[in-house]
N, C-alpha and C. Protein backbone atom coordinates (compact mmCIF):
# COMPACT_ATOMS: atom_id res chain seq x y z
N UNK A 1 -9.10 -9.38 -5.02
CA UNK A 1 -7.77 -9.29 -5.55
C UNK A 1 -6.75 -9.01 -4.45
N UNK A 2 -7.06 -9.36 -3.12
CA UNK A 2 -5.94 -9.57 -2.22
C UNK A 2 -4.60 -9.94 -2.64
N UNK A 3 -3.30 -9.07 -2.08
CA UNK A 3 -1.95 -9.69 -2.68
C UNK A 3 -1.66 -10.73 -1.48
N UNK A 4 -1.45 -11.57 -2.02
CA UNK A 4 -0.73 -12.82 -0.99
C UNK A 4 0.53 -12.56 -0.23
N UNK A 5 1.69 -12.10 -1.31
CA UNK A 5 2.82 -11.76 -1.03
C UNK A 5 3.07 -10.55 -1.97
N UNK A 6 4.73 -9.55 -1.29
CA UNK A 6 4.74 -8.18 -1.89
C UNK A 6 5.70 -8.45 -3.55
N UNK A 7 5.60 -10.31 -3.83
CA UNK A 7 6.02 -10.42 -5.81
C UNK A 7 4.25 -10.43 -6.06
N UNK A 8 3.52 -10.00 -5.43
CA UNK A 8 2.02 -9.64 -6.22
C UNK A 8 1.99 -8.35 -6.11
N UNK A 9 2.66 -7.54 -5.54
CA UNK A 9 1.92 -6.17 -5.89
C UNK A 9 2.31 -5.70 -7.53
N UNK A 10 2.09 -5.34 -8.07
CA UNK A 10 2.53 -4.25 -9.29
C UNK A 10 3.85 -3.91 -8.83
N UNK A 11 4.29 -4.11 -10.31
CA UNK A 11 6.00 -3.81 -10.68
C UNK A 11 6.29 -2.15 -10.13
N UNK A 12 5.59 -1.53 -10.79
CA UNK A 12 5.82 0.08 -10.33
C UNK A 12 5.72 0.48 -8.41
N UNK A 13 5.14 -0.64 -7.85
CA UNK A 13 5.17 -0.26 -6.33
C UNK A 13 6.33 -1.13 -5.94
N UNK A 14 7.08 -2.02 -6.53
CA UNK A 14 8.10 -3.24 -5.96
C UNK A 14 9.13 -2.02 -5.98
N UNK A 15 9.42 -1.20 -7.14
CA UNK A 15 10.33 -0.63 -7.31
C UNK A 15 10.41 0.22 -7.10
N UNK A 16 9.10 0.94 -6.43
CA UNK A 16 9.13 2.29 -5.80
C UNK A 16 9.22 2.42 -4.11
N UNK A 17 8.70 1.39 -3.77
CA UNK A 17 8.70 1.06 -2.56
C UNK A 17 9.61 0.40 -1.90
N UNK A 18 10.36 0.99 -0.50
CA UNK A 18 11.15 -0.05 0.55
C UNK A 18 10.14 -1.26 0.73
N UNK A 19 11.13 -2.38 1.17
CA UNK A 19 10.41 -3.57 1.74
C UNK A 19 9.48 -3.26 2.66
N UNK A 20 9.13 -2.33 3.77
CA UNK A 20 8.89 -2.80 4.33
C UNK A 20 7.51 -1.45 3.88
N UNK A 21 7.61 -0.75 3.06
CA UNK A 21 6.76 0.14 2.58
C UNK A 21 5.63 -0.64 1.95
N UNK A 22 6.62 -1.81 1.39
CA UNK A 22 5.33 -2.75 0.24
C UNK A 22 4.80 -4.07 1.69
N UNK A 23 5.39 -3.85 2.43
CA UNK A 23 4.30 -4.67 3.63
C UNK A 23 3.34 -4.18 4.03
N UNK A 24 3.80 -2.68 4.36
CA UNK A 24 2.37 -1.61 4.89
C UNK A 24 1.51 -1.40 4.12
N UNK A 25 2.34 -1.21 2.74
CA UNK A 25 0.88 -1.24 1.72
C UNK A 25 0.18 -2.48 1.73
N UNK A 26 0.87 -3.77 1.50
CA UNK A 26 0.11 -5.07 1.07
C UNK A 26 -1.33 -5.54 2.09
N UNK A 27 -0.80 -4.70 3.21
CA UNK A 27 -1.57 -5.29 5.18
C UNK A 27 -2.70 -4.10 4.87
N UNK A 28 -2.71 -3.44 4.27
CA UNK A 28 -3.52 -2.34 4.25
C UNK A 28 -4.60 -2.32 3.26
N UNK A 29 -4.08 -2.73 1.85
CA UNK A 29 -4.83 -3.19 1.06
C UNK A 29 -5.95 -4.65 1.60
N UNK A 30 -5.24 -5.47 1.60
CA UNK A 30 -5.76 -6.32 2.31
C UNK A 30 -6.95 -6.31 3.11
N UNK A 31 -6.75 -4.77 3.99
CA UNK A 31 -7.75 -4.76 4.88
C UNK A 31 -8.81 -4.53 4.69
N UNK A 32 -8.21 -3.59 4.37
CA UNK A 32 -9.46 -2.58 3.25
C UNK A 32 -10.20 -3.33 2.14
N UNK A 33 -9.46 -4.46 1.41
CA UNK A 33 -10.47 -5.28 0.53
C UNK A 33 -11.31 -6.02 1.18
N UNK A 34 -11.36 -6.35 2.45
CA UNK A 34 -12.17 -7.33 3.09
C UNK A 34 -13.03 -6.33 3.92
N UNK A 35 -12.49 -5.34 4.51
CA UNK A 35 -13.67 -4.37 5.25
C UNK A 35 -14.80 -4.02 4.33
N UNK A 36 -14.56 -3.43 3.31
CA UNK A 36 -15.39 -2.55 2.24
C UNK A 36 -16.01 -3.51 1.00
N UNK A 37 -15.75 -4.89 1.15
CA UNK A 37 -16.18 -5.73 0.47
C UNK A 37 -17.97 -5.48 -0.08
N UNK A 38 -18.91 -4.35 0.06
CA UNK A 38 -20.11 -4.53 -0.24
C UNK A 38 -20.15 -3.36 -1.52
N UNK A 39 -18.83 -2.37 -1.02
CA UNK A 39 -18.72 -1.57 -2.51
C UNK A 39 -19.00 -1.85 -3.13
N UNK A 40 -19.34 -0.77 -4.60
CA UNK A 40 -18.67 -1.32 -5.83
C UNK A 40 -16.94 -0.46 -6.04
N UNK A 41 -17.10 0.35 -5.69
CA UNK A 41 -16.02 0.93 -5.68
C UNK A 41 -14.57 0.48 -4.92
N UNK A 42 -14.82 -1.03 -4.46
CA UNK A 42 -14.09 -1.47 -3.65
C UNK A 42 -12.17 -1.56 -3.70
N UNK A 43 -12.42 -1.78 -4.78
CA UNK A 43 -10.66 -2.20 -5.07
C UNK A 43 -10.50 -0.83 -5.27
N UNK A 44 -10.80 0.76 -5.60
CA UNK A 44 -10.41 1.51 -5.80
C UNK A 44 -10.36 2.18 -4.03
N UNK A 45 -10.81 2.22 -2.90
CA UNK A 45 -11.04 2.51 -2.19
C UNK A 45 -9.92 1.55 -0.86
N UNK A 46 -9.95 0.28 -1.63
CA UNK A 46 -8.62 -0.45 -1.06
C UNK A 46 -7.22 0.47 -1.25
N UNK A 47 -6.89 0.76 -2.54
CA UNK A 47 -5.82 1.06 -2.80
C UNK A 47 -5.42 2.24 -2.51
N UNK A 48 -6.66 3.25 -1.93
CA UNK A 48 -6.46 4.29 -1.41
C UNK A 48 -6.07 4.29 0.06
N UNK A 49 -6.90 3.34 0.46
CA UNK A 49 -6.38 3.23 2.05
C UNK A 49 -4.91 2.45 2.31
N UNK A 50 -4.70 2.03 1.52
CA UNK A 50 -3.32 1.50 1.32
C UNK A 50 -2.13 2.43 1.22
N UNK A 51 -2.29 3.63 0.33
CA UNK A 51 -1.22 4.96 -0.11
C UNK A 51 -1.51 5.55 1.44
N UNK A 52 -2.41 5.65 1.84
CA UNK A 52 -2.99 6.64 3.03
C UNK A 52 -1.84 6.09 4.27
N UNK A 53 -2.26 4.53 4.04
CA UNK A 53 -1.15 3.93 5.60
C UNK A 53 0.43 3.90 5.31
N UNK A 54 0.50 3.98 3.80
CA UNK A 54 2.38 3.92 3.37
C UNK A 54 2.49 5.38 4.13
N UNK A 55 2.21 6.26 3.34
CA UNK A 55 2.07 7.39 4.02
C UNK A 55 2.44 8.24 5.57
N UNK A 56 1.50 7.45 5.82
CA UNK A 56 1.60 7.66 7.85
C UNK A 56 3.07 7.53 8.09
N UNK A 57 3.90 6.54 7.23
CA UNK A 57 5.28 5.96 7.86
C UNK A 57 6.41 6.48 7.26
N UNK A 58 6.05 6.67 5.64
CA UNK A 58 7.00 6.73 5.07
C UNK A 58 6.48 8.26 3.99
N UNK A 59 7.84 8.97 3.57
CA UNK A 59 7.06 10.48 2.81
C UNK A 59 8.77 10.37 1.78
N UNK A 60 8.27 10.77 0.73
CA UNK A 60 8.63 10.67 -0.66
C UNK A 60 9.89 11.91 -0.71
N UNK A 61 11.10 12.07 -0.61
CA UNK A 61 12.48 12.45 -0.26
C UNK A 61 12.72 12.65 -2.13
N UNK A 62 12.84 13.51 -2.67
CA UNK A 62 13.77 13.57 -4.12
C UNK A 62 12.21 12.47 -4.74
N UNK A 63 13.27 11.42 -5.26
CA UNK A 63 12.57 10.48 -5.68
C UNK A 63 12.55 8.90 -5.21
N UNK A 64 12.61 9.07 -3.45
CA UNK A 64 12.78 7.90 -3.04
C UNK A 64 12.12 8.15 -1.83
N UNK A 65 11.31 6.89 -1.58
CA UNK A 65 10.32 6.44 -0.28
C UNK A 65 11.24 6.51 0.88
N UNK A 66 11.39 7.55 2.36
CA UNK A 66 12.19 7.33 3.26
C UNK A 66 11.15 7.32 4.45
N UNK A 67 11.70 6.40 5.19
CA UNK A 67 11.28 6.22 6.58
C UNK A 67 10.87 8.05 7.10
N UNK A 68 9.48 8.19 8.03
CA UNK A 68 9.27 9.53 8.57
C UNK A 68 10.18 9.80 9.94
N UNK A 69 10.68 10.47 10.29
CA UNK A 69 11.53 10.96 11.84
C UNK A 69 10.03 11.17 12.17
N UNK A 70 9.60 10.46 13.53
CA UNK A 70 9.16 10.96 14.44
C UNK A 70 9.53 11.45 15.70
């Protein structure tokens, strides 16, 4: 269930997420679905490593995704 592009992710991440938040997630998911491909737990373990890399970049302000100051 790789997203092709970020009009495939889920409505609730289009609109929760900056553009470029739903790239880091989409590249991440992605990765993670093809690394861990022998799971069964796979798509759940994608989508974790996906929140994990939004994360690294971006941290949740009120109720909006902002870029991290490093």
């Amino acid at each position: 269930m790789p997203y092709a592009s970020n009009a495939d992710l889920r409505p609730s991440l289009r609109e929760q997420l900056p553009e470029h938040a739903q790239d880091i997630y989409r590249a991440a998911f992605n990765n993670a679905w093809d690394e861990y491909a022998a799971r069964p737990d796979r798509e759940a373990v994608a989508h974790r490593v996906a929140w994990a890399a939004v994360k690294r970049q971006y941290r949740k302000l009120g109720g909006r995704w902002v870029p991290r100051a490093f």
